[in-house]
N, C-alpha and C. Protein backbone atom coordinates (compact mmCIF):
# COMPACT_ATOMS: atom_id res chain seq x y z
N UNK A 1 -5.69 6.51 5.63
CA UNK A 1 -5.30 7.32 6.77
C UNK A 1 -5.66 6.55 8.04
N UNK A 2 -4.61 6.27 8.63
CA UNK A 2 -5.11 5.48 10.15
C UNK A 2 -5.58 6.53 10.81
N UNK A 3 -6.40 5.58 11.26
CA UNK A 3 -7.22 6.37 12.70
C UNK A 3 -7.57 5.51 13.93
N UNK A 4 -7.29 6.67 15.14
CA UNK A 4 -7.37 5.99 16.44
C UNK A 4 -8.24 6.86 16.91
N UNK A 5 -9.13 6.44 17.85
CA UNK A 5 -10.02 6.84 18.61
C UNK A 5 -9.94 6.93 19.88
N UNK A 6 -9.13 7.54 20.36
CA UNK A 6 -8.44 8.09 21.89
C UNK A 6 -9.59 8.83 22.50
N UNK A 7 -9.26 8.96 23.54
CA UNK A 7 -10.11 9.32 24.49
C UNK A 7 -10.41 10.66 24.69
N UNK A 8 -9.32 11.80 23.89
CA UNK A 8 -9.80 12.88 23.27
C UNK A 8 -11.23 13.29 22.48
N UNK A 9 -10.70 12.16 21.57
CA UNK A 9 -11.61 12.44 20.55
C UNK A 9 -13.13 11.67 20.80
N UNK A 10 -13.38 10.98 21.38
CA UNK A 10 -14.58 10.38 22.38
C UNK A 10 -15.15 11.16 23.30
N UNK A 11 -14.48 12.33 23.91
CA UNK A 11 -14.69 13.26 25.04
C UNK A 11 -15.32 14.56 23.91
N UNK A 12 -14.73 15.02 22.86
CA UNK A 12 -15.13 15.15 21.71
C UNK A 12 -16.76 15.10 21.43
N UNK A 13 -16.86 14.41 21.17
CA UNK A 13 -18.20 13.67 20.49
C UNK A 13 -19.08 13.88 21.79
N UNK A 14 -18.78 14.50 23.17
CA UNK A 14 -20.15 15.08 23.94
C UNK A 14 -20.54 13.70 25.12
N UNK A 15 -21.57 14.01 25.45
CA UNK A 15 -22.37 13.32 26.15
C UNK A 15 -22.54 11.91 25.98
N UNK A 16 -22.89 11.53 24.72
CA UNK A 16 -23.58 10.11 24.07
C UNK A 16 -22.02 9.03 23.80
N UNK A 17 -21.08 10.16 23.89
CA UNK A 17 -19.78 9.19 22.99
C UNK A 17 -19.50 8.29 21.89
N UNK A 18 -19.20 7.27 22.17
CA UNK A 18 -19.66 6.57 20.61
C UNK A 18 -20.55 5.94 20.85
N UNK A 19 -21.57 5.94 21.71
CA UNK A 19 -22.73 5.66 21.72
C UNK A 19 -24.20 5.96 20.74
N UNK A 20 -23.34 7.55 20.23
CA UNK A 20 -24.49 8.50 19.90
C UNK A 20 -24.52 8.53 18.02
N UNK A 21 -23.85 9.69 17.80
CA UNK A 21 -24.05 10.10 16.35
C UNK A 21 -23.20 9.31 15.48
N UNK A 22 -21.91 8.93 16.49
CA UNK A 22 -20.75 8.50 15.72
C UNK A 22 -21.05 6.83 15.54
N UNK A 23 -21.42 6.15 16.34
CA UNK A 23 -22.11 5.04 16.35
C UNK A 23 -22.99 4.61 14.94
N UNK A 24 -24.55 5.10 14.96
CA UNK A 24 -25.21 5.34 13.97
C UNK A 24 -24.79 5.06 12.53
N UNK A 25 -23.49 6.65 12.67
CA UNK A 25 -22.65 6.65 10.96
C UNK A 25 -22.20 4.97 11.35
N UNK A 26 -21.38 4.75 12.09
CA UNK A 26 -20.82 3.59 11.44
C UNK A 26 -21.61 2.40 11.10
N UNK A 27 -22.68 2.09 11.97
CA UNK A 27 -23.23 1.23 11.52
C UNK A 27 -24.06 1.39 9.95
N UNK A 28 -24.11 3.10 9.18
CA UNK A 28 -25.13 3.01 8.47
C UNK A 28 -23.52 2.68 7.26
N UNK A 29 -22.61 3.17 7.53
CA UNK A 29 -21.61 3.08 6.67
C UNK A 29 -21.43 1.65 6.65
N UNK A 30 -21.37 0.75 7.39
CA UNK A 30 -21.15 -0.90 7.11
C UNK A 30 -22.48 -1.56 6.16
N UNK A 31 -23.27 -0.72 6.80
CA UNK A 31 -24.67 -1.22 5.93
C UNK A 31 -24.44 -0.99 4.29
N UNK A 32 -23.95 -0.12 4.00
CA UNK A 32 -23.91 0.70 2.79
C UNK A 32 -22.54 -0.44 2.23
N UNK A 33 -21.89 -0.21 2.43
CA UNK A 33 -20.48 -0.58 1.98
C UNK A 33 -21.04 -2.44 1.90
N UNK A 34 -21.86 -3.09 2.62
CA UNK A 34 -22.23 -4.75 2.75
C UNK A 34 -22.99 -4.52 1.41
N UNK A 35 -24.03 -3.93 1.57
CA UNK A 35 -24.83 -3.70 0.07
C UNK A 35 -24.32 -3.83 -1.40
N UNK A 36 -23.25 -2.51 -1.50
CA UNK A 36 -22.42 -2.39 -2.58
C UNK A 36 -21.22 -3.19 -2.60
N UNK A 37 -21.14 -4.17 -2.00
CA UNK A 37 -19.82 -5.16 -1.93
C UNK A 37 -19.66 -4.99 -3.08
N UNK A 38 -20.00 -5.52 -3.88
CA UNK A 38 -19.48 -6.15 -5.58
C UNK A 38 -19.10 -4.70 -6.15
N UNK A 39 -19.82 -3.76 -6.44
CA UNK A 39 -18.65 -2.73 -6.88
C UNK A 39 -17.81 -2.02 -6.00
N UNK A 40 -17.81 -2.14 -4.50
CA UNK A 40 -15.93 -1.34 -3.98
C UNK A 40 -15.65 -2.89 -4.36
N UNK A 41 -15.70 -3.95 -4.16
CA UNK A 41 -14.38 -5.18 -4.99
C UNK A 41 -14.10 -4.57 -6.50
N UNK A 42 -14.90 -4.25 -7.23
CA UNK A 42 -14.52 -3.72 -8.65
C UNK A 42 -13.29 -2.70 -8.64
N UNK A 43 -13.83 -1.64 -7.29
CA UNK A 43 -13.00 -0.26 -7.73
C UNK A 43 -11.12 -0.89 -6.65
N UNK A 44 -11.48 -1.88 -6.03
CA UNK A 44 -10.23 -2.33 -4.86
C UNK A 44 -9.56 -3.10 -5.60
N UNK A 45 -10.27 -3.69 -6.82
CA UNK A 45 -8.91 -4.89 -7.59
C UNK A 45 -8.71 -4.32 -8.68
């Protein structure tokens, strides 16, 4: 599902913007996903 991050949805997210909560997730989600490389390559090929 594409996703864009317009200025709605940033106005959205409050005070902090993607500074704040939404930030955080992504960095903890790259962390997670770098870790488990070798099995999402298992479940992607």
């Amino acid at each position: 599902v594409p996703f864009r991050l317009t200025r709605d949805i940033i106005d959205g997210m409050g005070v902090t913007g993607v500074d704040g909560v939404f930030r955080r997730c992504c960095e903890e989600t790259l962390s997670v996903m770098r870790t488990n490389k070798e099995a999402l390559l298992t479940i992607i090929e």
